[in-house]
Protein backbone atom coordinates (compact mmCIF):
# COMPACT_ATOMS: atom_id res chain seq x y z
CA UNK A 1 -135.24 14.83 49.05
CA UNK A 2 -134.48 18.00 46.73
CA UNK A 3 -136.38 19.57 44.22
CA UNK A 4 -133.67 18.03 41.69
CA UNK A 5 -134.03 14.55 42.89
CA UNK A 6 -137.88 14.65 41.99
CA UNK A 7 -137.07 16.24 38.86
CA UNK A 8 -134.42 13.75 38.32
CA UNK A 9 -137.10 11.25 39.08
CA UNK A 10 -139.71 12.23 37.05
CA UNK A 11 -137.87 12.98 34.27
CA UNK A 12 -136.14 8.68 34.24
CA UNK A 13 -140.08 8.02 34.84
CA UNK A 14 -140.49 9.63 31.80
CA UNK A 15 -137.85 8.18 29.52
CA UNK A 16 -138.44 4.92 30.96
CA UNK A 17 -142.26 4.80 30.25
CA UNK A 18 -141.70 6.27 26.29
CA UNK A 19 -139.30 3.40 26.13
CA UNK A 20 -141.78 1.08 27.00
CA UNK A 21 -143.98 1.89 24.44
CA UNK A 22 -141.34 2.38 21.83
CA UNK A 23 -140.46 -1.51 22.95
CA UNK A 24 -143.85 -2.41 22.77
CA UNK A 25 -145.29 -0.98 19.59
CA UNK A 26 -141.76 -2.20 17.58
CA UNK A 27 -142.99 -6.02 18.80
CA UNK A 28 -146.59 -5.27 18.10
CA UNK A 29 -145.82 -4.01 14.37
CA UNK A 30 -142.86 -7.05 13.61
CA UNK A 31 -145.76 -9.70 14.66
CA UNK A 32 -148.34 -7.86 12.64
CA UNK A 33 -146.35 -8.16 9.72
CA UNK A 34 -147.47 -11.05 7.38
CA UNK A 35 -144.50 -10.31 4.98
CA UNK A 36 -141.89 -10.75 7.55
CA UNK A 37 -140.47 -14.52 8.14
CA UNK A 38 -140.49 -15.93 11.22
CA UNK A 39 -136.92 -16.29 11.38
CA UNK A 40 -136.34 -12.72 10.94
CA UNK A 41 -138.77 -12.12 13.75
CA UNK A 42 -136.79 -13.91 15.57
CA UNK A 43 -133.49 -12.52 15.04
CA UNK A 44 -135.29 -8.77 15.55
CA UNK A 45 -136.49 -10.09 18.68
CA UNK A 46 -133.39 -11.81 20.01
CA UNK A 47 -131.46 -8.03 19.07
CA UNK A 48 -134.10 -6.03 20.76
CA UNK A 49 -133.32 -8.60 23.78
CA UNK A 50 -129.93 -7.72 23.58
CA UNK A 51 -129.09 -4.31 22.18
CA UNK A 52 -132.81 -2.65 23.22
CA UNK A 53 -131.86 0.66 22.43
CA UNK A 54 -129.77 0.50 18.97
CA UNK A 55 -132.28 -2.32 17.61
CA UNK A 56 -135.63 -0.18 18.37
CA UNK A 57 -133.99 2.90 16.76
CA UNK A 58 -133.06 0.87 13.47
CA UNK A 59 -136.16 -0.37 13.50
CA UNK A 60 -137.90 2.70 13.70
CA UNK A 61 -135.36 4.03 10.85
CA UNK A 62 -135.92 1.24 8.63
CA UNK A 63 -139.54 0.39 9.27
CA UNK A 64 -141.46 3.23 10.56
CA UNK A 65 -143.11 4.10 7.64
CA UNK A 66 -144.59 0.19 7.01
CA UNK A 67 -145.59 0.56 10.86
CA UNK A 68 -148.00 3.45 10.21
CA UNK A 69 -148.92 2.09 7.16
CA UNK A 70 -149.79 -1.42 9.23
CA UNK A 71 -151.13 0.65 12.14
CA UNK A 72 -154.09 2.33 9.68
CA UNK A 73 -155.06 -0.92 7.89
CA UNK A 74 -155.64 -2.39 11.48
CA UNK A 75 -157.49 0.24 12.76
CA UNK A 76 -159.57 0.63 9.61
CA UNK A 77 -160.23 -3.48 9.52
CA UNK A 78 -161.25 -2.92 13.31
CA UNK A 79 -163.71 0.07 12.09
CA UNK A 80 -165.18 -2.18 9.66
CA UNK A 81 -165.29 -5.37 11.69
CA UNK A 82 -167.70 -3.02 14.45
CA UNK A 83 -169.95 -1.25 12.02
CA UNK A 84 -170.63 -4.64 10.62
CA UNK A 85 -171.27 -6.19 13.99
CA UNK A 86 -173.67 -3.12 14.84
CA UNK A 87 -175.55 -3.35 11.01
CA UNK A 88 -175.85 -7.24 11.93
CA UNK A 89 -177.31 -6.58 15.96
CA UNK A 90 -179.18 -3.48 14.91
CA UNK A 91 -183.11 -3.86 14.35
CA UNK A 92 -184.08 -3.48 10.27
CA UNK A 93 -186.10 -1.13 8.42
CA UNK A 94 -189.64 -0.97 9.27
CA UNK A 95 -189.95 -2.64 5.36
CA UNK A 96 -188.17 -5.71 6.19
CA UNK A 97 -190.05 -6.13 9.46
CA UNK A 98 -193.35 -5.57 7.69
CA UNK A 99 -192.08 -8.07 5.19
CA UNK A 100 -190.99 -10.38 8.21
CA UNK A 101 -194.48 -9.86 9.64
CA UNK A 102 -196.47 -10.78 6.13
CA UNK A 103 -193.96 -13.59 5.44
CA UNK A 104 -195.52 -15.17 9.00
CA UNK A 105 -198.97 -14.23 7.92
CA UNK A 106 -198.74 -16.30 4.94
CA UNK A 107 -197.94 -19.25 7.09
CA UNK A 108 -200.56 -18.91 8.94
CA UNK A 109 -198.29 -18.13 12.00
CA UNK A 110 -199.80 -15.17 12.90
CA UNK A 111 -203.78 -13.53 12.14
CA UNK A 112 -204.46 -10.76 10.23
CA UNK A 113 -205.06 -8.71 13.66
CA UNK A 114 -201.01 -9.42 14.52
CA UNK A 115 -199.79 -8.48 10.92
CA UNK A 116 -202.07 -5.24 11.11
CA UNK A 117 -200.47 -4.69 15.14
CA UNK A 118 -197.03 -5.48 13.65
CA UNK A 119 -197.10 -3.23 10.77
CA UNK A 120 -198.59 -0.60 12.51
CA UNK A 121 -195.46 -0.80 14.92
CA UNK A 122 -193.02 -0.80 12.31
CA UNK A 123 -194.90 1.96 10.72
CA UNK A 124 -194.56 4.25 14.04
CA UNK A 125 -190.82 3.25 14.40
């Protein structure tokens, strides 16, 4: 095998992996779309099927500025999806547990000794 024949083979690697993700992200972004019909998903997806190469290029002409657009809000509603998971899992303030902690006291769930341990605690986080 020839230096040019693994250049040649690298280089259809190459162009055949972009593709794939050029393929990928154009079916990604058409079924992310909420304004699209499902009949015009269809037809996209039928084309890209059968002309691959001239449909993912119009695409990409015609719609590549609503895919970034879609791209951002989805990565921004993923942002805020996590940071509220982590607010929601993460301990509170050392208020609210001392408020937790007095709340018990006044039913009688705890003594005075456990509120004063507890707050103390809170106090030193």
């Amino acid at each position: 095998m020839s230096f040019l024949d693994v250049l040649w083979a690298m280089l259809v690697g190459f162009a055949l992996v972009a593709y794939l993700m050029i393929m990928f992200s154009v079916i990604v972004d058409l079924f992310r779309d909420d304004s699209t019909s499902g009949w015009l998903k269809a037809v996209w997806v039928v084309c890209l099927i059968l002309f691959p190469l001239l449909t993912s290029l119009v695409y990409l002409i015609a719609r590549g500025n609503g895919m970034a657009a879609r791209s951002a809000a989805t990565s921004k509603k993923v942002e805020e999806q996590t940071e509220e998971y982590i607010r929601s899992v993460a301990g509170s303030g050392p208020a609210a547990e001392i408020a937790h902690a007095h709340r018990l006291l006044e039913q009688g769930a705890i003594s005075e000794s456990e509120y004063e341990a507890l707050k103390a605690r809170a106090i030193a986080v």
